[in-house]
Protein backbone atom coordinates (compact mmCIF):
# COMPACT_ATOMS: atom_id res chain seq x y z
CA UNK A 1 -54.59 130.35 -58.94
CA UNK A 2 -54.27 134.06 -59.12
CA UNK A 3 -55.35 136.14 -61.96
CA UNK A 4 -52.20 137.48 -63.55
CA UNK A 5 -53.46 140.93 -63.32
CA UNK A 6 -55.30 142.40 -60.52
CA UNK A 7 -55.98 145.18 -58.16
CA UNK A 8 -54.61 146.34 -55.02
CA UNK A 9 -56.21 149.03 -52.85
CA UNK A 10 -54.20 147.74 -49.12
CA UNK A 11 -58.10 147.52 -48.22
CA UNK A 12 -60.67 144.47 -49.73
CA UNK A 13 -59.05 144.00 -52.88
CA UNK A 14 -55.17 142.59 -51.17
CA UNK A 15 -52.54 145.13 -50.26
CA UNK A 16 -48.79 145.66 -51.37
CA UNK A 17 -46.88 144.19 -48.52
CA UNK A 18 -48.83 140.58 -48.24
CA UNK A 19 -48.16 140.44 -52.35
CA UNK A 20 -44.13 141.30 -51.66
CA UNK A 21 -44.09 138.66 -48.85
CA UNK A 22 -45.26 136.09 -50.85
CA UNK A 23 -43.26 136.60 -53.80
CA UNK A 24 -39.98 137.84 -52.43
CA UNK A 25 -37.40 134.82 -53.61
CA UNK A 26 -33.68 134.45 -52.86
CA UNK A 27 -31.38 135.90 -55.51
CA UNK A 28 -34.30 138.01 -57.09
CA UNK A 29 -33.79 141.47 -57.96
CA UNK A 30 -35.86 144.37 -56.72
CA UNK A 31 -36.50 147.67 -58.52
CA UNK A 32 -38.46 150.28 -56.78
CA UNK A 33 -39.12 153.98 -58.42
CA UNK A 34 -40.72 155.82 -54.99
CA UNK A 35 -40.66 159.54 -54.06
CA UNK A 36 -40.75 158.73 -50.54
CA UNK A 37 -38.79 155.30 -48.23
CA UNK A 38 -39.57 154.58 -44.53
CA UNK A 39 -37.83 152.62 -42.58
CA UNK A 40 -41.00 151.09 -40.72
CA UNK A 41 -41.58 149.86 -44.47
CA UNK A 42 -38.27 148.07 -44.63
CA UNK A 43 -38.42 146.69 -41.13
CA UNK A 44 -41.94 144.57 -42.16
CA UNK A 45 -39.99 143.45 -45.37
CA UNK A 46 -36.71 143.35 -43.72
CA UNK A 47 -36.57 139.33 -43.73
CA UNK A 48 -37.75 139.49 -47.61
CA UNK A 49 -35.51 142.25 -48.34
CA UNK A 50 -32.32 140.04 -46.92
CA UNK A 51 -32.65 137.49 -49.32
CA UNK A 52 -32.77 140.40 -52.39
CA UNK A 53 -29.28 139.94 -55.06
CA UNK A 54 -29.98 143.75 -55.99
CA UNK A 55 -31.94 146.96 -55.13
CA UNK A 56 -32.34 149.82 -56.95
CA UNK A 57 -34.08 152.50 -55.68
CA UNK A 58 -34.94 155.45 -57.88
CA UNK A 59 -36.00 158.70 -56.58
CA UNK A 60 -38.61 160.91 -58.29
CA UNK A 61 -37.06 164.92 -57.81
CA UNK A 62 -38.21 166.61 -55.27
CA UNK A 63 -38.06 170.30 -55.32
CA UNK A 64 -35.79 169.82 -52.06
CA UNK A 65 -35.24 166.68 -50.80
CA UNK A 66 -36.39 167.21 -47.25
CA UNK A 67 -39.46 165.89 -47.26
CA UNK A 68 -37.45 162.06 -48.61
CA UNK A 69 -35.26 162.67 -45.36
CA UNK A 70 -38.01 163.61 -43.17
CA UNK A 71 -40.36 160.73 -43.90
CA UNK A 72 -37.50 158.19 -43.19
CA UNK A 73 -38.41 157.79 -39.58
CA UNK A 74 -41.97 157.63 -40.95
CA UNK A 75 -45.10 160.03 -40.85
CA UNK A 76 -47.88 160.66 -38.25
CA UNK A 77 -49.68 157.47 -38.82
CA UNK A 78 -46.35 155.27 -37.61
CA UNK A 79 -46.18 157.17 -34.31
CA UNK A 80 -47.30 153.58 -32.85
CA UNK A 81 -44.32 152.25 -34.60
CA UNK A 82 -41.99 154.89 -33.55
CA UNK A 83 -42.83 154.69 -30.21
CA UNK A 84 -41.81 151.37 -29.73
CA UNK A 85 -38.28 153.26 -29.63
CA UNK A 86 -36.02 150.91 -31.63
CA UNK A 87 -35.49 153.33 -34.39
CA UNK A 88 -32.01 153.68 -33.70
CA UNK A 89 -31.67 149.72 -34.28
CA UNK A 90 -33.55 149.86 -37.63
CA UNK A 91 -31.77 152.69 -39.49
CA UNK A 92 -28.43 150.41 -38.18
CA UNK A 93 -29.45 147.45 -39.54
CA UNK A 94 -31.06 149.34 -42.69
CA UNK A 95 -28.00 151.69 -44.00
CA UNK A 96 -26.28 147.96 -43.52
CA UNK A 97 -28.13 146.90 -45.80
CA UNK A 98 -28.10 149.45 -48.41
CA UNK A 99 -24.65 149.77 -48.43
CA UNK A 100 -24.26 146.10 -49.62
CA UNK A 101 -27.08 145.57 -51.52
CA UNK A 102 -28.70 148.72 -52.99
CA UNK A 103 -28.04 151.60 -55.35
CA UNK A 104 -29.86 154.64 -55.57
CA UNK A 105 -30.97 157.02 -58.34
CA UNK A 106 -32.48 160.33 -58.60
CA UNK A 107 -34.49 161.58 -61.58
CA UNK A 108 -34.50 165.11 -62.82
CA UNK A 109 -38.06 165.19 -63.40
CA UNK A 110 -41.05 163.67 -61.54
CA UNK A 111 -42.87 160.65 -62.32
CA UNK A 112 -46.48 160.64 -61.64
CA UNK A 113 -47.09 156.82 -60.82
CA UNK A 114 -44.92 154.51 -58.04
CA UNK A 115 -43.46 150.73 -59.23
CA UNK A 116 -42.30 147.71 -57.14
CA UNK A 117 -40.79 144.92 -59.46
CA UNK A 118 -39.53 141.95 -59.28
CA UNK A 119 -37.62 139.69 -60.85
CA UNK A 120 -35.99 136.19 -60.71
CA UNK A 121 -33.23 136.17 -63.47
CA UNK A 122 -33.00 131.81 -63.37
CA UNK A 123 -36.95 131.33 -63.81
CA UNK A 124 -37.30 134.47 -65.96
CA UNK A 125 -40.40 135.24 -62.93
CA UNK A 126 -41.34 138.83 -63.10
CA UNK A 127 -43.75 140.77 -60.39
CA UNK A 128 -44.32 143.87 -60.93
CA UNK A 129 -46.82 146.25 -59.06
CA UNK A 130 -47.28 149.83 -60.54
CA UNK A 131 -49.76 152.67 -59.05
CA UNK A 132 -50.19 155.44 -56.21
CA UNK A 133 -48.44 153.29 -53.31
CA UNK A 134 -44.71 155.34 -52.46
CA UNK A 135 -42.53 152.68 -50.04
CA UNK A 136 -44.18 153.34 -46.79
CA UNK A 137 -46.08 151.79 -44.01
CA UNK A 138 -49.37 153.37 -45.46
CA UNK A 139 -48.27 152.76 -49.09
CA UNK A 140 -47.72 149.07 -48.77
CA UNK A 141 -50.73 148.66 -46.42
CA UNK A 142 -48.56 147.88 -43.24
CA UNK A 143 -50.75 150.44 -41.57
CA UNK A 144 -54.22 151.97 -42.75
CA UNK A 145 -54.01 154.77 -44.80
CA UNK A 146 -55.91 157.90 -44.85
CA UNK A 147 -55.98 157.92 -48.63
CA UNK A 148 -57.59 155.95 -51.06
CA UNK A 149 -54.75 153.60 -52.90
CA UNK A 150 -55.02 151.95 -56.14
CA UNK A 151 -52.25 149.83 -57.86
CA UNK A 152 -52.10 147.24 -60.65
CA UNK A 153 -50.27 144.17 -59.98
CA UNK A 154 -49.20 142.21 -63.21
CA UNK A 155 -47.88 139.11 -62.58
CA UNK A 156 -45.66 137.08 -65.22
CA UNK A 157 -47.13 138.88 -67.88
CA UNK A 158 -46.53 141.32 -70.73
CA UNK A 159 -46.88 144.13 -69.09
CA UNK A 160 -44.64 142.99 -66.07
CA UNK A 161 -41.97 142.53 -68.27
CA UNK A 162 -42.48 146.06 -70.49
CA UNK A 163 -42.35 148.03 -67.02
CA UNK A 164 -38.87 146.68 -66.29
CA UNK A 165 -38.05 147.73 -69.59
CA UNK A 166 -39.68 151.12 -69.13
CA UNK A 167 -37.60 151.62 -65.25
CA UNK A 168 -34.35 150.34 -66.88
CA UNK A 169 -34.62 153.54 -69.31
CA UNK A 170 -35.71 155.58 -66.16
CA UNK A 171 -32.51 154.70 -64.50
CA UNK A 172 -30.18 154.96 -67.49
CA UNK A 173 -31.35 158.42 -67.51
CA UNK A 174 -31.23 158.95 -63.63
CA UNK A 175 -28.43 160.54 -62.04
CA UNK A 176 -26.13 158.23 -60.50
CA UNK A 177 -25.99 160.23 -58.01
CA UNK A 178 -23.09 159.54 -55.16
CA UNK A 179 -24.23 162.22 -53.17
CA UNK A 180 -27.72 161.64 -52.92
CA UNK A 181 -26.50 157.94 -51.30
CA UNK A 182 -24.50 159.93 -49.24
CA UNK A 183 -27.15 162.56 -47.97
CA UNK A 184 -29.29 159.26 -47.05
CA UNK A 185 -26.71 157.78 -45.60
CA UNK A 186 -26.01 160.50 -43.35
CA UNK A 187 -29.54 160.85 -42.54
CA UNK A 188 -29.97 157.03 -41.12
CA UNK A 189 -26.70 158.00 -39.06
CA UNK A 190 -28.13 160.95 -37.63
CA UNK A 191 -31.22 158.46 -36.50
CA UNK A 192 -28.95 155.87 -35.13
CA UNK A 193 -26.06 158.09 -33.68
CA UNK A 194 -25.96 158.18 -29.42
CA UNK A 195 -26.90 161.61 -29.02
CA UNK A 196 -25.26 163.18 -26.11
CA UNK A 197 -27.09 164.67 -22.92
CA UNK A 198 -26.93 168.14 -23.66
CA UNK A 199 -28.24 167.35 -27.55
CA UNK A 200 -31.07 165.75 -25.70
CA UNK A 201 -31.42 168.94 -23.49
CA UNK A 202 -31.74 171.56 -26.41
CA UNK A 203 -33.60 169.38 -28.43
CA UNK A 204 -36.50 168.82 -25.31
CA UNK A 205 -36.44 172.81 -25.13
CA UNK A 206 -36.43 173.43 -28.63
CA UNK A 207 -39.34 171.22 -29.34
CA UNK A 208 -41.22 172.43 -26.16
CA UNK A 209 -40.72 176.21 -27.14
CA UNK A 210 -40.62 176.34 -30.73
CA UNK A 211 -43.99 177.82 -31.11
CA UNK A 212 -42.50 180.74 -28.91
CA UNK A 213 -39.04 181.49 -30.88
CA UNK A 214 -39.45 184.56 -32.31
CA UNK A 215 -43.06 186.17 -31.20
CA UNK A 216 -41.57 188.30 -28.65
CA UNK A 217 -38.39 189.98 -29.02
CA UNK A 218 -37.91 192.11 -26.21
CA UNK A 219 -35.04 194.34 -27.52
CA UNK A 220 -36.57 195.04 -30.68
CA UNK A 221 -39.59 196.59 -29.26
CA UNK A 222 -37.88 198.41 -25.71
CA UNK A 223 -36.11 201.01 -26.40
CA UNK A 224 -32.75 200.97 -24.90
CA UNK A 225 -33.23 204.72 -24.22
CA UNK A 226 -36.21 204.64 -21.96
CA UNK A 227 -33.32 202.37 -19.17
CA UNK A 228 -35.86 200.60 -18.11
CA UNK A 229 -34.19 197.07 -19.10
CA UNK A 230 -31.66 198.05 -16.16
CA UNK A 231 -33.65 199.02 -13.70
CA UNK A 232 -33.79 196.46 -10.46
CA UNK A 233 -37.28 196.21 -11.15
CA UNK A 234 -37.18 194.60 -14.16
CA UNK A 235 -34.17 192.63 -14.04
CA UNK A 236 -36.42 190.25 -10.83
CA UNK A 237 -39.15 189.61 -13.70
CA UNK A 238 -38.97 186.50 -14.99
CA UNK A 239 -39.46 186.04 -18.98
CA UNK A 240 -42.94 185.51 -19.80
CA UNK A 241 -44.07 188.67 -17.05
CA UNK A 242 -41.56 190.67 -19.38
CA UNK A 243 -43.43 189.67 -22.06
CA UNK A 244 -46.72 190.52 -20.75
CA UNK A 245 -45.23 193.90 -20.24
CA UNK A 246 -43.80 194.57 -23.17
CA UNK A 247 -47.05 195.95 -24.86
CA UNK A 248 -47.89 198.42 -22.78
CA UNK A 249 -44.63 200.35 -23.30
CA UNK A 250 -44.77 203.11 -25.08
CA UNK A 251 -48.49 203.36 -24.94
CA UNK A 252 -50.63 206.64 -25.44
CA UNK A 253 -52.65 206.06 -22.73
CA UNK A 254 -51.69 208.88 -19.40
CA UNK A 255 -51.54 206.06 -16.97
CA UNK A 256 -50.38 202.43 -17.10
CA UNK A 257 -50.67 200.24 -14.00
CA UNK A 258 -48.54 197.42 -13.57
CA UNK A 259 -48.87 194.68 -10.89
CA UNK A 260 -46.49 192.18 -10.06
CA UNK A 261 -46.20 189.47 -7.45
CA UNK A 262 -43.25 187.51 -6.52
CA UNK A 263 -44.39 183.62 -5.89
CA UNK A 264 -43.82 182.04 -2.89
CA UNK A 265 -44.21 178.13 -2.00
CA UNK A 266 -47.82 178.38 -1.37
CA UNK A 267 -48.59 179.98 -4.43
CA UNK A 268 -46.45 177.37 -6.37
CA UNK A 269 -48.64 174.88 -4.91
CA UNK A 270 -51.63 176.85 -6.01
CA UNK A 271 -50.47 176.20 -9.51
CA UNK A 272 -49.58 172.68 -9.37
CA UNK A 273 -52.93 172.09 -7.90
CA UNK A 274 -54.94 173.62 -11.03
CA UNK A 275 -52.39 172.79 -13.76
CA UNK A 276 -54.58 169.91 -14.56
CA UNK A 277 -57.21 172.65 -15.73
CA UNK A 278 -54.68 174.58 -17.72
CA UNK A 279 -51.08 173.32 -18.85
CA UNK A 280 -49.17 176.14 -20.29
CA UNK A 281 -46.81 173.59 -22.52
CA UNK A 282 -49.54 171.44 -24.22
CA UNK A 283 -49.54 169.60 -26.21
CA UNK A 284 -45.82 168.94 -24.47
CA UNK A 285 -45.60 167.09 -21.30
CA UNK A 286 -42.69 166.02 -18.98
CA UNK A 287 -42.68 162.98 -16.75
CA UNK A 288 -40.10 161.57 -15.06
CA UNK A 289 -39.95 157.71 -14.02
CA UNK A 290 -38.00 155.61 -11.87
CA UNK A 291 -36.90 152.32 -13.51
CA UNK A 292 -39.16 150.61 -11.06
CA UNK A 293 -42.03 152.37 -12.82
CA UNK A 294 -42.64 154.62 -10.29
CA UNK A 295 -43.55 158.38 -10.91
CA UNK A 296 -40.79 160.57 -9.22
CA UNK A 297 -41.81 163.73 -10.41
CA UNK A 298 -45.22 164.63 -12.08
CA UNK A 299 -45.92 166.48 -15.67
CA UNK A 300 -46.96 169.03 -13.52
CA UNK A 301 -43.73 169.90 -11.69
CA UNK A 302 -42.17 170.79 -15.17
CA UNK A 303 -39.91 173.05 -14.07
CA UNK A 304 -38.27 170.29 -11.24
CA UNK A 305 -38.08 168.11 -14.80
CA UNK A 306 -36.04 171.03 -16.98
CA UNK A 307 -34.00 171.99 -13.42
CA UNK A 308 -32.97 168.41 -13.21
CA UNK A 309 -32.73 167.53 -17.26
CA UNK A 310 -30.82 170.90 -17.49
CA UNK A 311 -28.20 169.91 -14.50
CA UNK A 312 -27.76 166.21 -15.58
CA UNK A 313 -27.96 167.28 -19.44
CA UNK A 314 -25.74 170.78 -19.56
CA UNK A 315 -22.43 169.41 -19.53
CA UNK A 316 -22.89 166.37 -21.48
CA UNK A 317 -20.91 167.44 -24.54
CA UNK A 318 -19.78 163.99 -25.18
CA UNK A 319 -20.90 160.28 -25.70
CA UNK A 320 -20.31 158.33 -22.30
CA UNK A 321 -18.63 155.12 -24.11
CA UNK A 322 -19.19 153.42 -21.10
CA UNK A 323 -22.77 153.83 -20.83
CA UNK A 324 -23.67 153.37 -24.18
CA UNK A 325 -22.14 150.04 -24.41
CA UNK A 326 -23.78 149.16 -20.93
CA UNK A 327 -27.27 149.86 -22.37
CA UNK A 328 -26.20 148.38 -25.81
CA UNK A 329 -25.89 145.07 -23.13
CA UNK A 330 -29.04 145.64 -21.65
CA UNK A 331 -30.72 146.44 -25.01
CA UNK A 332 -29.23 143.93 -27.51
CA UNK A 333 -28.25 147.02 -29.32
CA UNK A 334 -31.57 148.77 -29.23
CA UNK A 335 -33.72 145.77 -30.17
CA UNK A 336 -35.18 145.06 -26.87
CA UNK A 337 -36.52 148.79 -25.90
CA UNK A 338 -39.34 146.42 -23.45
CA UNK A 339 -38.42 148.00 -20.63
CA UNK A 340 -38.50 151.75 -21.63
CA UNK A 341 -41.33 151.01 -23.52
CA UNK A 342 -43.15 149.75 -19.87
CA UNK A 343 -42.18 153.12 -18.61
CA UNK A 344 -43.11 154.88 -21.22
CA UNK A 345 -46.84 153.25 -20.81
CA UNK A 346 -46.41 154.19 -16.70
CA UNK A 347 -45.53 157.73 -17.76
CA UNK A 348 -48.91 157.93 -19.92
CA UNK A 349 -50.56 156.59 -17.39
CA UNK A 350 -49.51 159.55 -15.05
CA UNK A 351 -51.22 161.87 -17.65
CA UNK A 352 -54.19 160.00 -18.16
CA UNK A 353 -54.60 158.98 -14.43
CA UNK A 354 -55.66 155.16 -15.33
CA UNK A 355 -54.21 152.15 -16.25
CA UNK A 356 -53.73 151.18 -20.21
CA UNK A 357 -55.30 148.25 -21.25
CA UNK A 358 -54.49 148.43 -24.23
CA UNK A 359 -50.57 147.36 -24.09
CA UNK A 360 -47.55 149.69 -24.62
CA UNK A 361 -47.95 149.07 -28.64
CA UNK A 362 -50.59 150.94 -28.73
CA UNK A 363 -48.93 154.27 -28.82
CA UNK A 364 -49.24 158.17 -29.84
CA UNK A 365 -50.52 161.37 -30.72
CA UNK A 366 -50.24 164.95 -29.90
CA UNK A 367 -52.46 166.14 -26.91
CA UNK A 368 -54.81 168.71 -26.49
CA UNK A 369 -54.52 172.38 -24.43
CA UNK A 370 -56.55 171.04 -21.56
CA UNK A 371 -55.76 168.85 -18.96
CA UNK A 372 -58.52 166.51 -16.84
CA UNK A 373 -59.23 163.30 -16.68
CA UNK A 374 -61.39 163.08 -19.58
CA UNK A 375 -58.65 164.66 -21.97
CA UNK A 376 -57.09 161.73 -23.10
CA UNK A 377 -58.17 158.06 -23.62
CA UNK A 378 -54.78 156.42 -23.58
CA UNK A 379 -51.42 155.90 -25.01
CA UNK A 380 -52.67 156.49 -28.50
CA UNK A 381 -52.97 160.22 -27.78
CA UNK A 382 -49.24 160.51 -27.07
CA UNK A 383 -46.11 160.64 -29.12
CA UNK A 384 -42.74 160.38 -27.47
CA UNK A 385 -40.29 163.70 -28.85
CA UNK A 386 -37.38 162.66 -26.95
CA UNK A 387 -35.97 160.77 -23.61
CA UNK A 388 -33.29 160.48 -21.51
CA UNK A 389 -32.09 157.60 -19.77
CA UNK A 390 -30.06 157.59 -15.91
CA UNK A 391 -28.14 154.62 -15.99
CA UNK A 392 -27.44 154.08 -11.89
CA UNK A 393 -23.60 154.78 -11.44
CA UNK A 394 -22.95 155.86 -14.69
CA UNK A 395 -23.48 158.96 -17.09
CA UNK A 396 -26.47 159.33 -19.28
CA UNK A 397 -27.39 158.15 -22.31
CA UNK A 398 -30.00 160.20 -25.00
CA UNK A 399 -31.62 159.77 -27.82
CA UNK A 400 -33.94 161.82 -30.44
């Protein structure tokens, strides 16, 4: 029989989720105060959570609540969870099931320690689990955690019954805040939303470039009067030889030599032959696959990749209805991602240039600046940003 009190570290003293499992009863009700939610948390506890009467959810403040929003799709150590690519499927079935069974609170001031309780209103059962551990993977010990948890878990005791006391005062005082259930909810739609083509499009780009927005700015630093900017010259240099140019404008020095070469196929070659020494986009990388798992076009030929995501993406203003409910079919509505989770694993292994073992669960992390066979180890060095599916005979079909 267990102790009624013990410890919980999600390491050799029991985790969170394994306690929430095994005590999760029909028609109980579940209070949670948590500064952060993931929805890789409620997806483990999604069959517990289904048999739930009530959840309340109270929010510590935040000084902005971006972080809460952000950490919904989960935080660098769910990247194998992520990239399983049934997000959109999750936050569908999970704002669901807020909407019917959950309210949510935010407090004006911060509290220092998490809770989980429980409690069955016929048997007068209460569960309660109070410490460091927020409602995450890490914090409920789905996944291992980089920190060092500690939480107390009373069980039908005193103290489990004085904490419900203590969060019913919390909430009285909360704000009952509509809007903050509406800012979620509007999150989890932007997560589950088709995105269309040309979203997919600026999104790749912006993620790809984002490092670069803003370093040079080419017409704050020529001046319009020296007319070089429309000279014929100029206007045949391609964006990143402007910017290597740009510096030595208005220089003291007497002379300034300039040398510029215009590439030709061999030299593009060249390039694509030592681009697996240097790759100018790391840690970004662009492969496109055939649904037969075949590599059509390499990381290397990135700029075939944006040419053809840019054509097939540009005009895509809309959601195809058509499509999307033709890979709804072939998905089950996002729940079977197999497939594009088989060529995602063939599209790693065109950057690591073996096989994975390991299985296409084993997933993601950013990359490094170098490229060569040693570089990577597998899929768990990757993390997918976004993709875009070519559904044969009919428009495409995005997501984030």
């Amino acid at each position: 029989m267990k102790q009624s009190t013990g410890i919980l570290d999600n390491k050799s003293l029991g985790n969170v989720i394994s306690e929430l499992k095994d005590n999760i009863s029909a028609g109980c009700n579940l209070s949670v105060i948590s500064a952060l939610f993931s929805l890789y948390a409620y997806d483990e506890l999604k069959k517990e959570l289904s048999k739930v009467s009530k959840f309340q959810l109270l929010v510590s403040s935040h000084s902005d609540r971006e972080e809460f929003i952000k950490n919904l799709s989960g935080n660098h150590l769910d990247r194998r969870l992520r990239n399983r690519l049934n997000v959109t499927q999750i936050a569908r079935e999970c704002s669901k099931w807020l909407k019917q069974k959950c309210e949510v609170r935010e407090l004006q001031s911060s509290v220092h320690q998490n809770l989980i309780h429980l409690s069955n209103i016929d048997s007068d059962e209460h569960l309660a689990i109070m410490g460091s551990s927020c409602f995450t993977t890490d914090g409920l010990g789905i996944v291992p955690s980089e920190s060092h948890h500690i939480n107390t878990c009373f069980r039908n005791s005193d103290e489990a019954h004085s904490l419900i006391k203590w969060f019913d005062k919390l909430w009285a005082s909360g704000k009952n805040s509509h809007d903050f259930e509406a800012i979620l909810q509007e999150a989890l739609s932007l997560i589950y939303t088709d995105k269309t083509p040309q979203q997919i499009y600026f999104l790749t780009l912006f993620n790809i470039f984002r490092d670069f927005i803003g370093e040079l700015d080419e017409d704050k630093i020529i001046k319009s009067q020296t007319g070089i900017k429309s000279t014929q010259v100029w206007q045949k240099l391609y964006k990143f030889q402007r910017d290597g140019r740009v510096d030595r404008l208005d220089s003291k020095n007497e002379k300034i030599q300039l040398v510029n070469f215009w590439p030709n196929m061999e030299l593009d070659e060249y390039i694509q032959s030592v681009s697996d020494a240097t790759y100018a986009l790391s840690p970004y990388y662009l492969v496109y696959v055939k649904n037969d798992g075949s590599v059509l076009l390499q990381f290397t030929q990135t700029k075939k990749i944006l040419d053809l995501l840019k054509k097939m993406s540009i005009h895509g203003k809309s959601v195809d209805s058509s499509a999307t409910a033709r890979f709804s079919e072939m998905t089950r509505d996002g729940s079977d991602m197999s497939q594009y989770r088989n060529l995602l694993s063939k599209a790693v292994q065109a950057l690591t240039g073996a096989a994975e073992e390991r299985g296409v669960q084993s997933l993601f992390s950013p990359g490094g600046t170098v490229i060569n066979k040693n570089s990577f180890k597998g899929m768990d060095d990757f993390e997918v940003v976004s993709y875009l599916i070519l559904l044969e005979g009919e428009t495409t079909n995005g997501h984030e």
